[in-house]
C-alpha atoms as a PDB file:
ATOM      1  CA  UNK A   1       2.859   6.551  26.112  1.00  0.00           C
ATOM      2  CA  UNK A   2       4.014   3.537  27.145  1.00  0.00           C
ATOM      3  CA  UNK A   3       8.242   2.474  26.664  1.00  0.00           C
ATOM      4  CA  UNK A   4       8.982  -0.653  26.327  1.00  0.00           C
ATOM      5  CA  UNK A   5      12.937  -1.796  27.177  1.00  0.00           C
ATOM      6  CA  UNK A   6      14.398  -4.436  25.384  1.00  0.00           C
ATOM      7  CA  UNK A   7      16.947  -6.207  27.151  1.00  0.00           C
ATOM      8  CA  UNK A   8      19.737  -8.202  25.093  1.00  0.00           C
ATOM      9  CA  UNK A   9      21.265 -11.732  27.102  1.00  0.00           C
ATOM     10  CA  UNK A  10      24.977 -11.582  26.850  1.00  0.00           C
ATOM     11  CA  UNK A  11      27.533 -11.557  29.572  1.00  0.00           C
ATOM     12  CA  UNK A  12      27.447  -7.872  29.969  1.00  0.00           C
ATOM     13  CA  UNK A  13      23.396  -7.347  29.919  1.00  0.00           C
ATOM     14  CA  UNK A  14      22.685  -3.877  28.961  1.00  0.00           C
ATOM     15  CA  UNK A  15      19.731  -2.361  27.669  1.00  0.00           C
ATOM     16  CA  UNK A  16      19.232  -1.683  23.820  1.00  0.00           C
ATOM     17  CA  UNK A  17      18.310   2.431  23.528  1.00  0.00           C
ATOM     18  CA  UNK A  18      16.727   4.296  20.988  1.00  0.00           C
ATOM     19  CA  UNK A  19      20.594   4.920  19.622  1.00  0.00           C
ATOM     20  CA  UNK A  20      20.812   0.959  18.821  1.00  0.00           C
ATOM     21  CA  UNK A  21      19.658   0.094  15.464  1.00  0.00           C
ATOM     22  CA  UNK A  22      17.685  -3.170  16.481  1.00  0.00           C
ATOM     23  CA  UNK A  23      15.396  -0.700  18.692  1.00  0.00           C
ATOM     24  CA  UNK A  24      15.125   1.788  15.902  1.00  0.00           C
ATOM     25  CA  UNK A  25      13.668  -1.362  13.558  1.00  0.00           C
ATOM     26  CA  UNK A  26      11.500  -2.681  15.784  1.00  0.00           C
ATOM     27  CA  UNK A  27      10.207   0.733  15.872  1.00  0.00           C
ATOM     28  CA  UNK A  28       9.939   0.900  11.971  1.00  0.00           C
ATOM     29  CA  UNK A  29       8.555  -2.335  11.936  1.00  0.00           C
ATOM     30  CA  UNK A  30       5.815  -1.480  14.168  1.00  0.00           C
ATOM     31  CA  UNK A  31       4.830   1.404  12.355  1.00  0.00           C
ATOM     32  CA  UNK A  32       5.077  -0.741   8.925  1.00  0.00           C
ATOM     33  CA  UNK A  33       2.950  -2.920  10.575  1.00  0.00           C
ATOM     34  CA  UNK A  34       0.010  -0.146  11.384  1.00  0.00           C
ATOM     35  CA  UNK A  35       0.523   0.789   7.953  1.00  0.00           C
ATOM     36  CA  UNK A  36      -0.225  -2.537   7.014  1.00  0.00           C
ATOM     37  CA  UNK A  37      -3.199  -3.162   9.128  1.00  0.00           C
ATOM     38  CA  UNK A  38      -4.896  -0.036   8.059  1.00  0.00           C
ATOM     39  CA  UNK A  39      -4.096  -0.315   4.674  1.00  0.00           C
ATOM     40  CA  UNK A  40      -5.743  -3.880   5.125  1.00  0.00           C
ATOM     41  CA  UNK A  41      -8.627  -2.417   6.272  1.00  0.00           C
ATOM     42  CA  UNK A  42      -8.624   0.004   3.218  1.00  0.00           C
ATOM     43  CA  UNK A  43      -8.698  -2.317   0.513  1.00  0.00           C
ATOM     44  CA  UNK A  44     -10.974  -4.577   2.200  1.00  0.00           C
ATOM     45  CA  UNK A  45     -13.759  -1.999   2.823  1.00  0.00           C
ATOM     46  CA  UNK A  46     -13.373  -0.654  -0.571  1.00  0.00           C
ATOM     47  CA  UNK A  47     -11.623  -2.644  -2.996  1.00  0.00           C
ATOM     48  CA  UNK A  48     -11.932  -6.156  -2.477  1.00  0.00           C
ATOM     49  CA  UNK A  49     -15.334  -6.100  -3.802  1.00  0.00           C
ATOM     50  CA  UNK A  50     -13.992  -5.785  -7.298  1.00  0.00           C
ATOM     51  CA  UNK A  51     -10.479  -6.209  -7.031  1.00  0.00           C
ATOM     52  CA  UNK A  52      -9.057  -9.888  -5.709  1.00  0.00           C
ATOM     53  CA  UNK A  53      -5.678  -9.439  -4.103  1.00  0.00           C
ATOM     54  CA  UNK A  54      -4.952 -13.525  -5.142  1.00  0.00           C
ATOM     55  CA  UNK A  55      -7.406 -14.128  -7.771  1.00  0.00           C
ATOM     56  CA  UNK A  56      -7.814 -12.858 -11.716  1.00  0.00           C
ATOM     57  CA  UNK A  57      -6.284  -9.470 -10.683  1.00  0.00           C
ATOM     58  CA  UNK A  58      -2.957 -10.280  -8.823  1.00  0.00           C
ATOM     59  CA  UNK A  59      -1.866  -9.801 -12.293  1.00  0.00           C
ATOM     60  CA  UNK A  60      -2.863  -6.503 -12.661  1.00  0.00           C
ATOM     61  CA  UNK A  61      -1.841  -5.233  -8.897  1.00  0.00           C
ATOM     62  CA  UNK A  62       1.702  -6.419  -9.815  1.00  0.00           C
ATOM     63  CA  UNK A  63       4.415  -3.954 -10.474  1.00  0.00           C
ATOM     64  CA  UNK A  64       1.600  -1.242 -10.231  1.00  0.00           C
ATOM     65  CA  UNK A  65       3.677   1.646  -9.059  1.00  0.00           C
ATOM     66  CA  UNK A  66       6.142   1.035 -11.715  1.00  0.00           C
ATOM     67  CA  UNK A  67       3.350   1.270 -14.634  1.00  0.00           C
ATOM     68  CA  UNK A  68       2.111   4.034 -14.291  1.00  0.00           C
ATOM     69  CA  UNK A  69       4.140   7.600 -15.018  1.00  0.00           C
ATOM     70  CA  UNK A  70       4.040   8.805 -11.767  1.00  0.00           C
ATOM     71  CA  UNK A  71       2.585   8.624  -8.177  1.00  0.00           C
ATOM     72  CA  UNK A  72       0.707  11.616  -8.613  1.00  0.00           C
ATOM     73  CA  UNK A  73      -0.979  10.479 -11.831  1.00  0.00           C
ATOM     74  CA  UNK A  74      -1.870   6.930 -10.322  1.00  0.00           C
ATOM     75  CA  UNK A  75      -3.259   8.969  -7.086  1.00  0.00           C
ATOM     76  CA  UNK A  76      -5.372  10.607  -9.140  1.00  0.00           C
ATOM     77  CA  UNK A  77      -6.459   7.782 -10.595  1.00  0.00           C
ATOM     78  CA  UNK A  78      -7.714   6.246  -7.445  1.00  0.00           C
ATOM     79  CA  UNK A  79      -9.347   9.764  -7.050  1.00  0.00           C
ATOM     80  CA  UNK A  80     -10.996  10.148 -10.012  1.00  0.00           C
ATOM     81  CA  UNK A  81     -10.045   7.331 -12.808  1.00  0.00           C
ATOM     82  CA  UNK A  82     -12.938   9.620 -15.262  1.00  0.00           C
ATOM     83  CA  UNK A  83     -10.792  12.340 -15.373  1.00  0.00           C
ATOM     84  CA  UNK A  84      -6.951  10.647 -15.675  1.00  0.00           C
ATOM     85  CA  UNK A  85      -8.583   8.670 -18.397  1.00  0.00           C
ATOM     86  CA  UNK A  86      -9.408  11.901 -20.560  1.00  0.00           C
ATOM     87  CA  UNK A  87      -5.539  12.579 -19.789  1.00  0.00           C
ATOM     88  CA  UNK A  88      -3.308   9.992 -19.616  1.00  0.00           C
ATOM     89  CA  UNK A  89      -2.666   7.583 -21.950  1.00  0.00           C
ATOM     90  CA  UNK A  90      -2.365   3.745 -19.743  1.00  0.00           C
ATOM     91  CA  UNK A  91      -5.631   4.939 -18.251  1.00  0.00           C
ATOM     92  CA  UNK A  92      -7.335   5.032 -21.604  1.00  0.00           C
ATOM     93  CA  UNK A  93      -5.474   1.697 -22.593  1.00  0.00           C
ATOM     94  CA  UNK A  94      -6.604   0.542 -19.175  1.00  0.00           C
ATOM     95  CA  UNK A  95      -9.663   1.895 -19.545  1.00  0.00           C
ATOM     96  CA  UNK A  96     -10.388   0.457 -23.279  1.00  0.00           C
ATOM     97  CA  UNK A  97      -8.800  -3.121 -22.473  1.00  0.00           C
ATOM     98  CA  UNK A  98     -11.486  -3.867 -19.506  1.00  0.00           C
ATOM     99  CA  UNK A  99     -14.794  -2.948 -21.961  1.00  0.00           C
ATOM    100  CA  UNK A 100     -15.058   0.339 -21.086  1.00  0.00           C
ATOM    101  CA  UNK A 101     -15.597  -0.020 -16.961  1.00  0.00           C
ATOM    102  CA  UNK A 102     -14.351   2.566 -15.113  1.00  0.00           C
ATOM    103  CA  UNK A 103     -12.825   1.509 -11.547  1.00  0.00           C
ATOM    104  CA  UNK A 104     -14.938   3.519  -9.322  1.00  0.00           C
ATOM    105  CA  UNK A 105     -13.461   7.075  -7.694  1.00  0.00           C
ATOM    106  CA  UNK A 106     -12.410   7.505  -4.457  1.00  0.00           C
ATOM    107  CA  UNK A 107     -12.500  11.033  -4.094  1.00  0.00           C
ATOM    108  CA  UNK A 108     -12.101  11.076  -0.230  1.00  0.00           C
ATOM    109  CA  UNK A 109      -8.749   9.064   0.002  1.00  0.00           C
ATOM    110  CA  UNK A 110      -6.068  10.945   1.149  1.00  0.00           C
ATOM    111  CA  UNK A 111      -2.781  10.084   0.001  1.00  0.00           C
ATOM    112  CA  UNK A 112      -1.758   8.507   3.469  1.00  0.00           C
ATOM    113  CA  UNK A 113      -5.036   6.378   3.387  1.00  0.00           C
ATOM    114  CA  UNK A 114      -3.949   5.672  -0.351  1.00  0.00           C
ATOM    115  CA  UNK A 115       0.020   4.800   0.374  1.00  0.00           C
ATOM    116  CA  UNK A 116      -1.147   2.436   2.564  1.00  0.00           C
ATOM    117  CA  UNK A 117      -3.557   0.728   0.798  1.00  0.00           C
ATOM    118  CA  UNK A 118      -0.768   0.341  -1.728  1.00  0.00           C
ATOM    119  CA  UNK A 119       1.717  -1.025   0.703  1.00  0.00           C
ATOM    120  CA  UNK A 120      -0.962  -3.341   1.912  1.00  0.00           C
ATOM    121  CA  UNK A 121      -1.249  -5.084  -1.671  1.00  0.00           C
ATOM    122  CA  UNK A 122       2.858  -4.811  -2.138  1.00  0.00           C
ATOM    123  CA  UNK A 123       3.182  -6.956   1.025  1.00  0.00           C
ATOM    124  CA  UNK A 124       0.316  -9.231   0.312  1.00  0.00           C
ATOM    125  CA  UNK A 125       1.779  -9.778  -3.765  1.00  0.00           C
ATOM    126  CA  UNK A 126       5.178 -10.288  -2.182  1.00  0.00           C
ATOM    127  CA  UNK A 127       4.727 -12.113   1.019  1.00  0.00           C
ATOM    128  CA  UNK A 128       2.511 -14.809  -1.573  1.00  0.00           C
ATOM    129  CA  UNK A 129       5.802 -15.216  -3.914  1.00  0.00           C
END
């Protein structure tokens, strides 16, 4: 494990610990940013094909948490969009509105590899505004 010391320049030089907030950010920020990359490589191996981040569906990525009912219910989506369109009612709509084509399932994700795929297309929507 490597620990890196950040040093902050003022007249009394001291180092910044793990008890100073800028230390505990760059921390977060680092793991935000593994998040990121791996979610990256998520959508790219498996969703890109279909799905364009800036093209026709930026639209439809937008506010995408927020539409649907609950985590769990888009999750399962992801998983298995067959079965949440049987159930759920802005799946069918969904579902109906793109001619009947069904968004492939991705039984394997789990929801780590899923949260970050989804915090991968957050940043990308927001970092584009």
């Amino acid at each position: 494990m490597m620990l890196i010391v950040l040093v902050f320049c003022s007249e009394n030089s001291e180092p910044i610990t793990a008890n100073n907030k800028l230390i505990r950010n760059v921390i977060k920020d680092s793991t935000t940013n593994a998040d990121y990359q791996e979610g990256k490589t998520l959508f790219v191996a498996n969703c890109d094909a279909c799905h364009r981040l800036h093209g026709t569906d930026q639209m439809f990525f937008n506010n995408l948490n927020e539409r649907w009912k609950d985590k769990k219910t888009l999750y399962d989506f992801i998983r298995n969009p067959q079965e949440v369109i049987k159930k759920d009612a802005y799946a069918k709509a969904m579902y109906e509105e793109y001619n009947h084509v069904s968004m492939t399932a991705f039984a394997w994700m789990t929801d780590k590899q899923i949260e970050v795929t989804l915090h991968y297309i957050n940043k990308e929507l927001s970092s584009k505004k």
